[in-house]
N, C-alpha and C. Protein backbone atom coordinates (compact mmCIF):
# COMPACT_ATOMS: atom_id res chain seq x y z
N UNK A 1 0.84 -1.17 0.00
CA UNK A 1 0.00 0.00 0.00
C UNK A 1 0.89 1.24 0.00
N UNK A 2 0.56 2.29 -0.60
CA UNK A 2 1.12 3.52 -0.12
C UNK A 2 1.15 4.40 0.55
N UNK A 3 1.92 5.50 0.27
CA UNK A 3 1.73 6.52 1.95
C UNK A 3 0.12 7.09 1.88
N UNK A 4 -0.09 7.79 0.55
CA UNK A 4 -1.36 8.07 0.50
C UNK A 4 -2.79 7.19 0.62
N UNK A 5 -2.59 6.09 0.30
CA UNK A 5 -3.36 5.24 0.33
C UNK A 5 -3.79 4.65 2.07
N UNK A 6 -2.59 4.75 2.89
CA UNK A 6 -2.32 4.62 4.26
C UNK A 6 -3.27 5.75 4.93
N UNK A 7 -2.43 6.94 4.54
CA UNK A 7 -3.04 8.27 5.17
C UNK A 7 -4.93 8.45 4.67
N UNK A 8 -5.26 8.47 3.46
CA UNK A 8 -6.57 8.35 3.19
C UNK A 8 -7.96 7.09 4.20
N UNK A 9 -6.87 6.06 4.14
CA UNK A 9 -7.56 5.30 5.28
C UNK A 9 -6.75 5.00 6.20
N UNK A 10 -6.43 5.93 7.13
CA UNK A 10 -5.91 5.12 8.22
C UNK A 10 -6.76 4.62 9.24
N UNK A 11 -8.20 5.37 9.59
CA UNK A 11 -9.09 5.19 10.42
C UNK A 11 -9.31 3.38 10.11
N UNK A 12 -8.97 2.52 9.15
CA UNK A 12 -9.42 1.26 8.70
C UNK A 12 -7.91 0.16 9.17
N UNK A 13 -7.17 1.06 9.74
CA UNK A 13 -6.20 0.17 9.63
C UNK A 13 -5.24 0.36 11.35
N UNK A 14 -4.82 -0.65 11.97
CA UNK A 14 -4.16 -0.66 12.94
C UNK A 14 -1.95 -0.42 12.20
N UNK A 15 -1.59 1.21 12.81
CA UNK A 15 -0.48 0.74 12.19
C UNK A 15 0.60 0.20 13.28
N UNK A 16 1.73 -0.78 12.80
CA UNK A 16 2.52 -1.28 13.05
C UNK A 16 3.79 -0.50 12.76
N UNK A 17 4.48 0.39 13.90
CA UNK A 17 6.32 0.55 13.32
C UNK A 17 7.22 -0.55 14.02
N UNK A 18 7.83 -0.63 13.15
CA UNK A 18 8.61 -1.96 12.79
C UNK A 18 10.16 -1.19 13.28
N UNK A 19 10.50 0.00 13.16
CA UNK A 19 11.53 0.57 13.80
C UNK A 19 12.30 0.30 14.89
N UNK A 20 13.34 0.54 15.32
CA UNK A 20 13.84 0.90 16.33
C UNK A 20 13.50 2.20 17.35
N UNK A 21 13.70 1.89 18.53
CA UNK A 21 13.06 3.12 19.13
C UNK A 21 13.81 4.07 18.91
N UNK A 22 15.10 3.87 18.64
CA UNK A 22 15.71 5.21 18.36
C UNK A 22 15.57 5.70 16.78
N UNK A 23 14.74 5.73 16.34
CA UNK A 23 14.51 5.68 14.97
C UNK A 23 13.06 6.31 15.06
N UNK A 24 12.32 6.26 16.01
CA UNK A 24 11.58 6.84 16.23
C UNK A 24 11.00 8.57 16.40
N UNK A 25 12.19 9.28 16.49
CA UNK A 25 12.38 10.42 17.20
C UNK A 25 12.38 11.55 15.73
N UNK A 26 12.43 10.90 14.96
CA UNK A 26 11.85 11.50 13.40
C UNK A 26 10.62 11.61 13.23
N UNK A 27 9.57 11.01 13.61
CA UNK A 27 8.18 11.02 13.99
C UNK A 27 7.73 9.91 13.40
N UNK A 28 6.49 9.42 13.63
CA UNK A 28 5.70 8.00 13.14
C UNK A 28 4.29 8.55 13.09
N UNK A 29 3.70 7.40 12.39
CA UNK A 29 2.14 8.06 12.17
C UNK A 29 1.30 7.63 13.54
N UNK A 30 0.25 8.95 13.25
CA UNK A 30 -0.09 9.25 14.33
C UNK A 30 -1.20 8.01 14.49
N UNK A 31 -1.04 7.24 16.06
CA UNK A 31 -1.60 6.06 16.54
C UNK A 31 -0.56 5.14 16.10
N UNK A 32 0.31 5.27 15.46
CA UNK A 32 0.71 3.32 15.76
C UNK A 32 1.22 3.00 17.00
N UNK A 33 1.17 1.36 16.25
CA UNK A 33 1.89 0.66 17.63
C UNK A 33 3.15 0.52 17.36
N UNK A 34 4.41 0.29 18.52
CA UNK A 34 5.38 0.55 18.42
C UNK A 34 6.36 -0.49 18.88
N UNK A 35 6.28 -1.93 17.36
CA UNK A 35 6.68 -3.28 17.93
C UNK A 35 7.96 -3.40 16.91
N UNK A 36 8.99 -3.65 17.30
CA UNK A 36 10.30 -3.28 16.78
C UNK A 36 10.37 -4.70 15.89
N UNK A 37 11.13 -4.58 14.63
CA UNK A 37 10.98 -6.36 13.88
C UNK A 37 11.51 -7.17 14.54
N UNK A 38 12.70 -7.17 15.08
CA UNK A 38 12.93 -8.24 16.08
C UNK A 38 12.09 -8.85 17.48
N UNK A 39 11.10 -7.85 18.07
CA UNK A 39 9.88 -8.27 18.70
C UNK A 39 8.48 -8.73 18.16
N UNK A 40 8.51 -8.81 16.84
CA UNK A 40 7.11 -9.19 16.07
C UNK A 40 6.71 -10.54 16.49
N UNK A 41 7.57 -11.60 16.71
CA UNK A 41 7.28 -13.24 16.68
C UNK A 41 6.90 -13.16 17.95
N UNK A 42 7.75 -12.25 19.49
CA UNK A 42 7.25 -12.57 20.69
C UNK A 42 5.91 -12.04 21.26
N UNK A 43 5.49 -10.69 20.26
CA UNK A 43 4.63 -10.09 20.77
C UNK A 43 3.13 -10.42 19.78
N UNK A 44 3.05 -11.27 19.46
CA UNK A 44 2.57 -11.48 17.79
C UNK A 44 0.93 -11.52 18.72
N UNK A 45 1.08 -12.41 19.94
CA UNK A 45 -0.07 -12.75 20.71
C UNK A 45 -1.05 -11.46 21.03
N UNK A 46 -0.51 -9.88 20.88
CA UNK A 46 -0.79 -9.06 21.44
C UNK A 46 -1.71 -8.68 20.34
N UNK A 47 -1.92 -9.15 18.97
CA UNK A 47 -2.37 -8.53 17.99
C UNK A 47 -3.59 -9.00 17.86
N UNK A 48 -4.74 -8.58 17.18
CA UNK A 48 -6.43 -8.98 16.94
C UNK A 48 -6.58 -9.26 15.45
N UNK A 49 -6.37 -11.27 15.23
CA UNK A 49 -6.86 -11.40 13.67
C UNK A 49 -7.75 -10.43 13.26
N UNK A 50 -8.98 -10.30 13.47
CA UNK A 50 -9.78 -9.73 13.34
C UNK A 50 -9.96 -8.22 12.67
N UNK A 51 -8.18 -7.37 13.16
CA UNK A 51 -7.69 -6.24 12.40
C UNK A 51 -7.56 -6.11 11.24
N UNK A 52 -7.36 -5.22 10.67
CA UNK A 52 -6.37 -4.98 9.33
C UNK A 52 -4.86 -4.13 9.71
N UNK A 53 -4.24 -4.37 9.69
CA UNK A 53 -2.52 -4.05 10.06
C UNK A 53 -1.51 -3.19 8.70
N UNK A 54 -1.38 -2.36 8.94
CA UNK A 54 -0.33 -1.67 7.98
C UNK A 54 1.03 -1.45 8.74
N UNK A 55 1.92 -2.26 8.31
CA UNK A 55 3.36 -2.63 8.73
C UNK A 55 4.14 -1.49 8.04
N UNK A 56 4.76 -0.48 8.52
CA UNK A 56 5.47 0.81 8.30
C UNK A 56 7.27 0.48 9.22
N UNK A 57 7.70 0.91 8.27
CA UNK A 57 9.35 0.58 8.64
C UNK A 57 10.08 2.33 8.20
N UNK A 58 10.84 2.28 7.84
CA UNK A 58 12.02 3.58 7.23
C UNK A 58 11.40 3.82 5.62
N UNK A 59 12.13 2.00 5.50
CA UNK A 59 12.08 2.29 4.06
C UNK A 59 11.16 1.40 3.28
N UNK A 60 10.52 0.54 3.70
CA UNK A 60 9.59 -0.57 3.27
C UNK A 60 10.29 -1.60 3.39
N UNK A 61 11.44 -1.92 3.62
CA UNK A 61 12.21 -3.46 4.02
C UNK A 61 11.66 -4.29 4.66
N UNK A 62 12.19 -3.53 5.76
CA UNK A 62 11.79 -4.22 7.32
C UNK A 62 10.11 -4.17 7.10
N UNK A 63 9.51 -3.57 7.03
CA UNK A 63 8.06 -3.98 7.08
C UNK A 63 7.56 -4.86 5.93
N UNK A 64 8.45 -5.16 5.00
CA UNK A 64 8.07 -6.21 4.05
C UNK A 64 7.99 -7.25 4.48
N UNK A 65 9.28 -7.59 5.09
CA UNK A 65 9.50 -8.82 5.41
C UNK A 65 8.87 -9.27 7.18
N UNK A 66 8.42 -8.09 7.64
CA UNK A 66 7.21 -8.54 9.33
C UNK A 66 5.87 -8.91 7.83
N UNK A 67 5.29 -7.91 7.58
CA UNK A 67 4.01 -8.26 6.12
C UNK A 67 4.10 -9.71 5.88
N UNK A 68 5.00 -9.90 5.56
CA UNK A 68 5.28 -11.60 4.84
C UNK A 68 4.84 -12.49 5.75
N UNK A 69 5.08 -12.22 7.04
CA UNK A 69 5.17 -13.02 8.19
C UNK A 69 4.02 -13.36 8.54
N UNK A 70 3.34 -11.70 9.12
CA UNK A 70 2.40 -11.38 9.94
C UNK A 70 1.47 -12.45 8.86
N UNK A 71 1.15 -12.65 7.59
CA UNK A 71 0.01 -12.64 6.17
C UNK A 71 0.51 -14.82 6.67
N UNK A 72 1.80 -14.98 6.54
CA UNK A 72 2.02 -16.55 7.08
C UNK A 72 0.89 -17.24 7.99
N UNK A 73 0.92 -15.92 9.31
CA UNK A 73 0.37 -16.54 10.62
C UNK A 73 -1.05 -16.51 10.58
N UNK A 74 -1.67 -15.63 9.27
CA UNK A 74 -2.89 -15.39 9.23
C UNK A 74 -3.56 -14.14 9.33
N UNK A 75 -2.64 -13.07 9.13
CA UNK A 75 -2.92 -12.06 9.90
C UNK A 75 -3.55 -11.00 8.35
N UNK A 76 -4.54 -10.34 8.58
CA UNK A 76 -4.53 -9.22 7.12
C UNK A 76 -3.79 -8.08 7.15
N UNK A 77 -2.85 -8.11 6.48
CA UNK A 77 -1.32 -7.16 6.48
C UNK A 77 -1.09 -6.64 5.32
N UNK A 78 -0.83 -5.55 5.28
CA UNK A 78 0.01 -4.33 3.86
C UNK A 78 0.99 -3.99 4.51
N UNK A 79 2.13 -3.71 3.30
CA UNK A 79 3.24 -3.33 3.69
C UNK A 79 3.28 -1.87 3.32
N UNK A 80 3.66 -0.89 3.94
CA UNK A 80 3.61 0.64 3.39
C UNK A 80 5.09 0.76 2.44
N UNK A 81 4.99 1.12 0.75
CA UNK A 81 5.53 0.92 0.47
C UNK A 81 6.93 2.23 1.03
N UNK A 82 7.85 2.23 0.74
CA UNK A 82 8.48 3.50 0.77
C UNK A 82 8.79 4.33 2.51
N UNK A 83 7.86 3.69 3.26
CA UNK A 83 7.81 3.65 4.90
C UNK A 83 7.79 4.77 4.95
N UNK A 84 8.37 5.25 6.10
CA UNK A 84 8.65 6.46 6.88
C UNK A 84 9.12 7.55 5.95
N UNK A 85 10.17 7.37 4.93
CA UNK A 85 10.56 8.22 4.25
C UNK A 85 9.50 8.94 2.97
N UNK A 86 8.73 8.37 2.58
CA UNK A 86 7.98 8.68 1.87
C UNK A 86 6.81 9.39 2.63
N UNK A 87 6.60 8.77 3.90
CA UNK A 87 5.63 9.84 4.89
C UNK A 87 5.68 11.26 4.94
N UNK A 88 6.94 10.75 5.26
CA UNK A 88 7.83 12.63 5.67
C UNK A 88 7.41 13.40 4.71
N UNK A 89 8.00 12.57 3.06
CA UNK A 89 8.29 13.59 2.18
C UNK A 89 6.98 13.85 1.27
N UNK A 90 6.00 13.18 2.04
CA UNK A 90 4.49 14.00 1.31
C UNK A 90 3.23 14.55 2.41
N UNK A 91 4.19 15.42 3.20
CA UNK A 91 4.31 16.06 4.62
C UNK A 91 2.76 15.23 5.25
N UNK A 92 2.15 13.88 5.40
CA UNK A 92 1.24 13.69 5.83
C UNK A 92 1.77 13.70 7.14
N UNK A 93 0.95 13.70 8.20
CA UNK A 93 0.91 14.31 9.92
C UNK A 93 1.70 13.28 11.11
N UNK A 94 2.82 13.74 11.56
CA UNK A 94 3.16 12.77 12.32
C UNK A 94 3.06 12.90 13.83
N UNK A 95 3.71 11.93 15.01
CA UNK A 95 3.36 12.19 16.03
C UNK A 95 5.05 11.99 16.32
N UNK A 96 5.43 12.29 17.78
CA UNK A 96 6.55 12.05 18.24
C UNK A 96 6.58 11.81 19.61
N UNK A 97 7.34 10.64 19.43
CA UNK A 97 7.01 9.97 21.37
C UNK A 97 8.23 10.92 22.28
């Protein structure tokens, strides 16, 4: 999915940053959750099949490859293409922890 496509519906979608917390401090969209890729498998229990999930990283990597995962275990997942950087640079609204 894309940034615009993200931002137009986000009210439909639970987001996921896939970041580091120190990676964070650039801003993230406003409401996600804040499960780092190396915590996705332990915290996976915390999530509601029942959602729709948009997996947001930097650059679309890292959230490709949680997407791949999360879509394995059953989960309904998009990957934001272009991540964080493409957020920024089509000034949609961020938050900062």
């Amino acid at each position: 999915m894309t940034v615009d496509e993200l931002h137009q519906n986000l009210h439909d979608f639970v987001v996921i940053d896939v970041r580091e917390a120190y990676e964070l401090r650039a801003g993230t969209v406003p409401g996600a959750l804040h499960i780092p890729m190396g915590q996705i498998q332990s915290r996976v229990q915390e999530l509601d099949k029942d959602r729709k999930y948009a997996i947001i990283c930097q650059s679309g990597s890292r959230s490709a490859s949680v997407a791949g995962w999360m879509s394995q275990q059953g989960f309904d997942v998009n990957n934001v293409v272009g991540g964080m950087s493409l957020w920024l640079g089509a000034r949609h609204p961020v938050e900062r922890p």
